[in-house]
C-alpha atoms as a PDB file:
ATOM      1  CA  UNK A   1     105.746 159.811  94.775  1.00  0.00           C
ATOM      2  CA  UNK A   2     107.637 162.682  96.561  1.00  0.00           C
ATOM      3  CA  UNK A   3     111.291 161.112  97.027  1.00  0.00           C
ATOM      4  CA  UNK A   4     111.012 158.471  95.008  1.00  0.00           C
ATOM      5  CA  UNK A   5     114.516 157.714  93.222  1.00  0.00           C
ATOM      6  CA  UNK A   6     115.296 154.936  90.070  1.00  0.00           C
ATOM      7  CA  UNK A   7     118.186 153.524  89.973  1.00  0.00           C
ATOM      8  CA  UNK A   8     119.746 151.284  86.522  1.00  0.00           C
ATOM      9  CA  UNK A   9     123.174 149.924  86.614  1.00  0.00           C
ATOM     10  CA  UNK A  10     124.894 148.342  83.487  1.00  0.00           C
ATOM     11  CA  UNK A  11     128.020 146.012  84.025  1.00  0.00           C
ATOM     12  CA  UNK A  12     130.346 145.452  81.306  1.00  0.00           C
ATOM     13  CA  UNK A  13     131.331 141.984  80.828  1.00  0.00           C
ATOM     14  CA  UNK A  14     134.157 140.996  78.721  1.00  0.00           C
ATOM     15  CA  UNK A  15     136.640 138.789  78.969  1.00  0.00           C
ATOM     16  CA  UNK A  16     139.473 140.560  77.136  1.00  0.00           C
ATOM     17  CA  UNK A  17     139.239 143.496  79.710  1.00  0.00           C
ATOM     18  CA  UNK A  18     138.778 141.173  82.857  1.00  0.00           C
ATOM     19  CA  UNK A  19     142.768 139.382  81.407  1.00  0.00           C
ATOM     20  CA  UNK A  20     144.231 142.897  81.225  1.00  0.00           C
ATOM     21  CA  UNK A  21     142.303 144.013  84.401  1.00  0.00           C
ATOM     22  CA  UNK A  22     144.022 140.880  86.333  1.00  0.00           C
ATOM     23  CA  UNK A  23     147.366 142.166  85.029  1.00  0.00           C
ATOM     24  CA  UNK A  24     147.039 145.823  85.560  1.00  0.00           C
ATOM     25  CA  UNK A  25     145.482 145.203  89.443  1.00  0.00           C
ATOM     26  CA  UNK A  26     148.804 142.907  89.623  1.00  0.00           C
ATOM     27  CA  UNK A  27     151.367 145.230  88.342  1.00  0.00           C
ATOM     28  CA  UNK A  28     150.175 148.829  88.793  1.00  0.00           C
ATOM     29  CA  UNK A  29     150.088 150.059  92.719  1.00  0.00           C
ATOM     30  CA  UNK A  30     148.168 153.453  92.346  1.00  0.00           C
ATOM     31  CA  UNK A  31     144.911 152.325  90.169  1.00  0.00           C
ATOM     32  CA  UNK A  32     143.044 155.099  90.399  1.00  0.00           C
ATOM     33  CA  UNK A  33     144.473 157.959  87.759  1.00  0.00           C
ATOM     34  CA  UNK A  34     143.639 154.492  85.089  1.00  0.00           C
ATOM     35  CA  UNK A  35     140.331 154.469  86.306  1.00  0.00           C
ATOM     36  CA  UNK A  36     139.974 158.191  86.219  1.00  0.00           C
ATOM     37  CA  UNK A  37     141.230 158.176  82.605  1.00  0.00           C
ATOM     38  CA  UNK A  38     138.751 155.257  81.393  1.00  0.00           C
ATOM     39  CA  UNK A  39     135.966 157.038  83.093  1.00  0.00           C
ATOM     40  CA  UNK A  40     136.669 160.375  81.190  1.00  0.00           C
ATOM     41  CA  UNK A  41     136.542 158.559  77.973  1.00  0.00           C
ATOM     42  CA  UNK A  42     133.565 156.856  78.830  1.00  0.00           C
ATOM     43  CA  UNK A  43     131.938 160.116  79.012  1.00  0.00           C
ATOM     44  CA  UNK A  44     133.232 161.143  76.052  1.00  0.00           C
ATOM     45  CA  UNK A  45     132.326 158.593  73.732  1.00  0.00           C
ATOM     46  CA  UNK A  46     128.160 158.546  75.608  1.00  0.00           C
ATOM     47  CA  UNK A  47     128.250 162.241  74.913  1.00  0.00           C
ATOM     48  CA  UNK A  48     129.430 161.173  71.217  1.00  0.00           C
ATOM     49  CA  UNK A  49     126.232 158.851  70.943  1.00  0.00           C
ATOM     50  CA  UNK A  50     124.411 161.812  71.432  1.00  0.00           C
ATOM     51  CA  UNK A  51     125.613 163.768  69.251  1.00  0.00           C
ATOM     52  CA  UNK A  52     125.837 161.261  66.491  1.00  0.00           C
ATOM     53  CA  UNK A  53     122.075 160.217  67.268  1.00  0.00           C
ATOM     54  CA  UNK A  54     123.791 156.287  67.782  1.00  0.00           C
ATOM     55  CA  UNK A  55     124.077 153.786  70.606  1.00  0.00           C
ATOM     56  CA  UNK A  56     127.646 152.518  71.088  1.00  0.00           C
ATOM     57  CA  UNK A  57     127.874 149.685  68.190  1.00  0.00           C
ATOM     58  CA  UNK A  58     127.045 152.762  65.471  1.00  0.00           C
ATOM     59  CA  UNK A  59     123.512 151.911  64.926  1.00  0.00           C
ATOM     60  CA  UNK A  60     121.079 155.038  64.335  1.00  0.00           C
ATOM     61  CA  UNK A  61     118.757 155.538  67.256  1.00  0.00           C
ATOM     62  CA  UNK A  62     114.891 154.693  66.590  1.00  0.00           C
ATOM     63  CA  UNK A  63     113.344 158.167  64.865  1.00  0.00           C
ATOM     64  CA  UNK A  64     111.177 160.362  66.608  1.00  0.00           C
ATOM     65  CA  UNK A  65     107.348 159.461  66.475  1.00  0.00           C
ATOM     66  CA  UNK A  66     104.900 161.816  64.891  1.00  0.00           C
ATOM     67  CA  UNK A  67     103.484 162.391  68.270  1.00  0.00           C
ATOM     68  CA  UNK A  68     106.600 163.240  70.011  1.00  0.00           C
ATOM     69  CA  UNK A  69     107.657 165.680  66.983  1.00  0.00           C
ATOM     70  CA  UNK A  70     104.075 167.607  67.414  1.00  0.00           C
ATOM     71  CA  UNK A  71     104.578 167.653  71.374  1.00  0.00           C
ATOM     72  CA  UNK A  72     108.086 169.259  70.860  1.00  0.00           C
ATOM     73  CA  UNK A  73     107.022 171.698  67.938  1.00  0.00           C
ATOM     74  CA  UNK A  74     103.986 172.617  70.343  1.00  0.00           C
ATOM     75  CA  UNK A  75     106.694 173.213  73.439  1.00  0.00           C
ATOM     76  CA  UNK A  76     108.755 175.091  70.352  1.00  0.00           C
ATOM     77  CA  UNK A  77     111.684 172.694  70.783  1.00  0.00           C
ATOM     78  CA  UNK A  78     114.222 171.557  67.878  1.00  0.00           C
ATOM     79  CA  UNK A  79     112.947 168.556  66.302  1.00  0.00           C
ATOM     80  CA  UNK A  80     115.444 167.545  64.362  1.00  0.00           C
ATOM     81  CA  UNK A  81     117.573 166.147  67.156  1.00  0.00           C
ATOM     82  CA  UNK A  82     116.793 162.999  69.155  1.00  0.00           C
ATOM     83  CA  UNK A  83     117.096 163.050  72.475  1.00  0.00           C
ATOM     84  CA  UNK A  84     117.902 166.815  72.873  1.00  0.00           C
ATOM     85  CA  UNK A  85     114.970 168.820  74.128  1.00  0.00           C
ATOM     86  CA  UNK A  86     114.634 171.828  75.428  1.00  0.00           C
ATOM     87  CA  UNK A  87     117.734 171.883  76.949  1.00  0.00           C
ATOM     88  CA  UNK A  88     120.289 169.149  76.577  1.00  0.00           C
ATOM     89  CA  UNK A  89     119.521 167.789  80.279  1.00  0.00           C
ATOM     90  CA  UNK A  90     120.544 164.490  80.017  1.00  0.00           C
ATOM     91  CA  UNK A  91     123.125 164.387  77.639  1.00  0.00           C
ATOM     92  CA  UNK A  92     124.681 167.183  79.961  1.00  0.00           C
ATOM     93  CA  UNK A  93     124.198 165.363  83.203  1.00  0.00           C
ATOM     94  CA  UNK A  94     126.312 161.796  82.413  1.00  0.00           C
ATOM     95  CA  UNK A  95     129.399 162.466  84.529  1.00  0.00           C
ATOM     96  CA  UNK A  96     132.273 160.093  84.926  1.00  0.00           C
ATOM     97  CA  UNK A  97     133.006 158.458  88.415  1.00  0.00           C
ATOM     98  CA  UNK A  98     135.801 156.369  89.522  1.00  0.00           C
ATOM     99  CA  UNK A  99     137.775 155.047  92.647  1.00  0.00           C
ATOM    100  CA  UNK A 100     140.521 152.505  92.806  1.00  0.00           C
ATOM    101  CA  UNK A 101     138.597 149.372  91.913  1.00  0.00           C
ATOM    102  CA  UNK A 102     135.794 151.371  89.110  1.00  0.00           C
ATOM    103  CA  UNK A 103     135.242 153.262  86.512  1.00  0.00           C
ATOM    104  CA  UNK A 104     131.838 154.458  85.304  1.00  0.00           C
ATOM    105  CA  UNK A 105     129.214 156.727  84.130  1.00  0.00           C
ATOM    106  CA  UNK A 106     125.882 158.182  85.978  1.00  0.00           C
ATOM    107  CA  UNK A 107     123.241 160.864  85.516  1.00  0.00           C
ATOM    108  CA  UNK A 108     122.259 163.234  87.045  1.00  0.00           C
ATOM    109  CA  UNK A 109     120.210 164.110  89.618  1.00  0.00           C
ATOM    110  CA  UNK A 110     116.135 164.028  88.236  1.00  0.00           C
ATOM    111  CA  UNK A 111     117.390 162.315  85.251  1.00  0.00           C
ATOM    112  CA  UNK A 112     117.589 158.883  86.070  1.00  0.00           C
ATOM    113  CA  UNK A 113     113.900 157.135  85.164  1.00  0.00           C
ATOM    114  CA  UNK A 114     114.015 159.199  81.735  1.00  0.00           C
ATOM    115  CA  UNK A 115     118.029 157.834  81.083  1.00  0.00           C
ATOM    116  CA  UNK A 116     116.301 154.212  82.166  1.00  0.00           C
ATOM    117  CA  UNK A 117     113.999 154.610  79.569  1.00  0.00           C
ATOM    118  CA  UNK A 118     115.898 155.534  76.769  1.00  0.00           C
ATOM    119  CA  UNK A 119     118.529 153.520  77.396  1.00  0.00           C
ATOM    120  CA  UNK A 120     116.268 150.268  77.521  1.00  0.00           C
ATOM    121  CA  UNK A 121     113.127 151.272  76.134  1.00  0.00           C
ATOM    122  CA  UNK A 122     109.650 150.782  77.350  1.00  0.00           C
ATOM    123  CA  UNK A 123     107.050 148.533  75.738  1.00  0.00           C
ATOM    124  CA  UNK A 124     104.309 149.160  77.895  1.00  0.00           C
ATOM    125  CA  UNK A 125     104.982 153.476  76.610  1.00  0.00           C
ATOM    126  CA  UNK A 126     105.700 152.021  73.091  1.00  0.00           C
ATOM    127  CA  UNK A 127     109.167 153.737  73.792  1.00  0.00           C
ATOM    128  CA  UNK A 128     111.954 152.344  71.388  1.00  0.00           C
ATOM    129  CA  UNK A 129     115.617 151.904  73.488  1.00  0.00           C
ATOM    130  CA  UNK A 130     118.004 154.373  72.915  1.00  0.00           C
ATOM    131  CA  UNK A 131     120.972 153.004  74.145  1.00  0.00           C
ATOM    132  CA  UNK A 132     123.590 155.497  74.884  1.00  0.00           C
ATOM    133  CA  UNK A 133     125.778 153.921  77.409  1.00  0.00           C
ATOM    134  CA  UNK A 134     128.120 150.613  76.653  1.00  0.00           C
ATOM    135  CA  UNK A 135     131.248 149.895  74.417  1.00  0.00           C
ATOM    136  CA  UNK A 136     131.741 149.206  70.638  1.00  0.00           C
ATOM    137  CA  UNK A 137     134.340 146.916  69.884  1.00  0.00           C
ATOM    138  CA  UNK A 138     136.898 149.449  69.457  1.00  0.00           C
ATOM    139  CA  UNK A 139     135.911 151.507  72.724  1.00  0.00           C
ATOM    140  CA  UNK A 140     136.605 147.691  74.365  1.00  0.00           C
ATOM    141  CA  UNK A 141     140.461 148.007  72.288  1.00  0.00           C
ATOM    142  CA  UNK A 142     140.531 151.957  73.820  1.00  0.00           C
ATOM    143  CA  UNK A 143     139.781 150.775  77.601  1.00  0.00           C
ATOM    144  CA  UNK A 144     142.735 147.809  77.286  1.00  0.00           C
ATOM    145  CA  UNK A 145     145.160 150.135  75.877  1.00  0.00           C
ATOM    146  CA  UNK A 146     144.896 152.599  78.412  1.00  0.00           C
ATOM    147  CA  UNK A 147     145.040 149.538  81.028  1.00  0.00           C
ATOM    148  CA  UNK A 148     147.959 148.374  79.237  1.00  0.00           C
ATOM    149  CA  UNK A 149     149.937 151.891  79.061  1.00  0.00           C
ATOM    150  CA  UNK A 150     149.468 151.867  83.139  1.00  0.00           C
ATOM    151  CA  UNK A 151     150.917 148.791  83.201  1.00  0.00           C
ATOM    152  CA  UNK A 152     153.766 149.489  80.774  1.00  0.00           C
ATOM    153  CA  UNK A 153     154.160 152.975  82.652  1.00  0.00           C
ATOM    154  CA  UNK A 154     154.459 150.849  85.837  1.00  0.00           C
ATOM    155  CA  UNK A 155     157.188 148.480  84.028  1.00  0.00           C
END
């Protein structure tokens, strides 16, 4: 359908971040340049999942079927790179977003349903998930340290 838009939002739940979160919304009066900064490594470390071939935790993504690799040596695309077609579309649509109150990640425009996909998977396709956006352990360390450097900043 003409117009026709999907939309997928992940939330990050974690209990560590929402005690440093409490402290930092306390303490720190202009919120936004901390936001800003977690969003921009956010972006970073998705674009680092792609380039690794990895979802956040380190695990290799699912290879490439034998049908996929014959449709992208037939379109003369690279096949030894998952997830980077003819272009690197999606990988070079994730931009960061923030305000005072967020910080987060979104594709781009046309991208969406295909992100959904990989990102989750699709068993009625036989599509393996992909995952590309979320936080390791240590990115979960990163995103409290840069919380906690606002609020030491702020003092």
């Amino acid at each position: 359908m003409a117009g026709t838009q999907t939309a997928i939002s992940l939330a990050y739940d974690s209990d560590p971040v929402y005690e440093v979160l409490d402290r930092f919304i306390e303490k720190v009066s202009n919120t936004q340049p901390a936001m800003m900064e977690i969003a921009h490594f956010l972006e970073e470390r998705t674009r680092d999942h792609f380039d690794n071939e990895e979802d956040p935790d380190g695990n290799p993504w699912a290879p490439l079927k034998a049908a996929t690799i014959k449709r992208k040596q037939r379109k003369g695309v690279p096949v030894d790179k998952i997830l980077h077609g003819e272009t690197l579309h999606l990988r070079d649509t994730i931009f960061p977003f923030w305000s005072a109150d967020e910080a987060g990640l979104s594709t781009g425009p046309g991208t969406d349903a295909y992100a959904a996909t990989q990102q989750l998977g699709d068993e009625s396709r036989n599509i393996e998930a992909r995952s590309f956006f979320g936080l390791s352990d240590e990115d979960e360390v990163e995103v409290i340290d840069i919380l906690d450097e606002f609020i030491q900043a702020e003092g």
